[in-house]
C-alpha atoms as a PDB file:
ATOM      1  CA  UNK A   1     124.819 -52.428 -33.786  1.00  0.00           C
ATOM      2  CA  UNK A   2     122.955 -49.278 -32.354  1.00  0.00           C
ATOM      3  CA  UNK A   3     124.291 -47.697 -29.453  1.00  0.00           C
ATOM      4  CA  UNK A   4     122.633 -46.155 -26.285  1.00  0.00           C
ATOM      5  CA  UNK A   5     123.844 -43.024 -24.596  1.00  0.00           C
ATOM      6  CA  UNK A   6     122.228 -43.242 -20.722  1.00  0.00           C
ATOM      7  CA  UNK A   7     122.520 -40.768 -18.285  1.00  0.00           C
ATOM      8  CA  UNK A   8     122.028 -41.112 -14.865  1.00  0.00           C
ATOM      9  CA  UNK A   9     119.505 -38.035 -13.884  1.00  0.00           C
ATOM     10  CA  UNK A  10     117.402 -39.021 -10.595  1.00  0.00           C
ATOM     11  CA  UNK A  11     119.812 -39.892  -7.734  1.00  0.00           C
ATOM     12  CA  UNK A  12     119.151 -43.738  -5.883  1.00  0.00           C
ATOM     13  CA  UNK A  13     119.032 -42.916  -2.174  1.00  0.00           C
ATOM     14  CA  UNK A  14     115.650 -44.120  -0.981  1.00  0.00           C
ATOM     15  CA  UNK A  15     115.549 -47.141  -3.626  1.00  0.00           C
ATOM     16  CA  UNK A  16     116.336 -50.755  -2.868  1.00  0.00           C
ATOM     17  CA  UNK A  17     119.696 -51.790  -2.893  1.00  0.00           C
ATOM     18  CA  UNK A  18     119.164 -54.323  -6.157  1.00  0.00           C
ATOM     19  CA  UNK A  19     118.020 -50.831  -8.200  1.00  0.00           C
ATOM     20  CA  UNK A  20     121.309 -49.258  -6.744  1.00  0.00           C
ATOM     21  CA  UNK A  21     123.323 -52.086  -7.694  1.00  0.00           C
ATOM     22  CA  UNK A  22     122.419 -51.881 -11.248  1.00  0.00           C
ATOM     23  CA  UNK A  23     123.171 -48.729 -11.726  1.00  0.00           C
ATOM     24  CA  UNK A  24     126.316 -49.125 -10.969  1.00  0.00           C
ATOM     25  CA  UNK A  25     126.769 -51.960 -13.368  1.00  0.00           C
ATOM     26  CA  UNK A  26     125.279 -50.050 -16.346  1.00  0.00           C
ATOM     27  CA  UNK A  27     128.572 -47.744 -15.191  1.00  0.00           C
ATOM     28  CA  UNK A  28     127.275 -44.731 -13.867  1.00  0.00           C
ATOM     29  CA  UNK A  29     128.697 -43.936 -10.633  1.00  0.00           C
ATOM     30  CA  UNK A  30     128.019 -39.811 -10.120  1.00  0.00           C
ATOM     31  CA  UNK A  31     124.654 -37.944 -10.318  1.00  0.00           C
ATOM     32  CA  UNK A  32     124.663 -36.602 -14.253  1.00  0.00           C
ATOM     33  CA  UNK A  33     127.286 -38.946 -15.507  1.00  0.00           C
ATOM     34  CA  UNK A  34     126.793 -40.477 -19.129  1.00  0.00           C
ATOM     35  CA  UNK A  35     127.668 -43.797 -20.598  1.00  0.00           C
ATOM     36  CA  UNK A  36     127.708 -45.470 -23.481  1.00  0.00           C
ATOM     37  CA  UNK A  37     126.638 -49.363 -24.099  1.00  0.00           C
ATOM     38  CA  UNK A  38     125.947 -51.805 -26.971  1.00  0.00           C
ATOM     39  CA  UNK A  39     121.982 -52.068 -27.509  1.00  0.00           C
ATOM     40  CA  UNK A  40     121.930 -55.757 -26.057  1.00  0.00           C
ATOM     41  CA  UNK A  41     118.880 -56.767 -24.361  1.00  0.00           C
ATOM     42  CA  UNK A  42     120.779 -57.229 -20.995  1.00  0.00           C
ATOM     43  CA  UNK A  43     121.149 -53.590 -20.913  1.00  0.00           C
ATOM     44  CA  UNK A  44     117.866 -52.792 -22.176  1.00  0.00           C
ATOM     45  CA  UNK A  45     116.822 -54.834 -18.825  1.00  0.00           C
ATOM     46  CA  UNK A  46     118.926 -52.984 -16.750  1.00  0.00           C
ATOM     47  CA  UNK A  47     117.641 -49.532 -18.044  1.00  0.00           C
ATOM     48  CA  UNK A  48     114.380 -50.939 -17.792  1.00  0.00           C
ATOM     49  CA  UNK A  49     114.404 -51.825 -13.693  1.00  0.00           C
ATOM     50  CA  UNK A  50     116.204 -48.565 -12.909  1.00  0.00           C
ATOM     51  CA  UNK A  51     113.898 -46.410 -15.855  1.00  0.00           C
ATOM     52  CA  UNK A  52     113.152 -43.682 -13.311  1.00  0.00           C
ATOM     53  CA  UNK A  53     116.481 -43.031 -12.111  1.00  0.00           C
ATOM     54  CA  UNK A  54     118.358 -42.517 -15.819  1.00  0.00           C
ATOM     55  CA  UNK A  55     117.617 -40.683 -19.008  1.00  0.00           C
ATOM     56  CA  UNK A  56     117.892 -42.899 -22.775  1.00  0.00           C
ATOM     57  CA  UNK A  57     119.031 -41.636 -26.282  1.00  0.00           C
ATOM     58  CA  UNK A  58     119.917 -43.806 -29.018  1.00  0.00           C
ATOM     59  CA  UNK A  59     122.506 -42.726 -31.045  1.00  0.00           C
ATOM     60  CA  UNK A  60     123.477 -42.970 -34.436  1.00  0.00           C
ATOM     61  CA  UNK A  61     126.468 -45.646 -35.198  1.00  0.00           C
ATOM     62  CA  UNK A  62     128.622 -43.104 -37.103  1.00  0.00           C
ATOM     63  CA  UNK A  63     127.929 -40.109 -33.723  1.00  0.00           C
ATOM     64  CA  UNK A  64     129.197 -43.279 -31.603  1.00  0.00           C
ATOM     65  CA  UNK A  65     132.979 -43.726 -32.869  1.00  0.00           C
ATOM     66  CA  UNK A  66     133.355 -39.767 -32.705  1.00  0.00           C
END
């Protein structure tokens, strides 16, 4: 399954709580932080609701386990 490095580039302050709230359950916790999750499309929601706060690259399945 494809993986998806996000970063978390805009800071939150000034957004809604719920948008705050899911960044911090994709994992990111610091401005500039990086994560990586399963493609799933709970995740892909998540992104999607908080799309102008975090940055999105897929990456390859072998540049994943490295």
């Amino acid at each position: 399954m494809a993986k998806l490095r996000i970063t978390y580039t805009k800071s939150s302050i000034g957004y809604s709580i719920d948008q705050k709230e899911t960044v911090k359950s994709i994992g990111l916790r610091k401005l500039n932080s990086t994560v990586v999750r399963e493609d799933t499309p709970t995740v892909r929601g998540m992104i999607f609701k908080v799309r102008h706060l975090v940055t999105v690259q897929e990456i390859a399945e072998n540049e994943a386990q490295s």
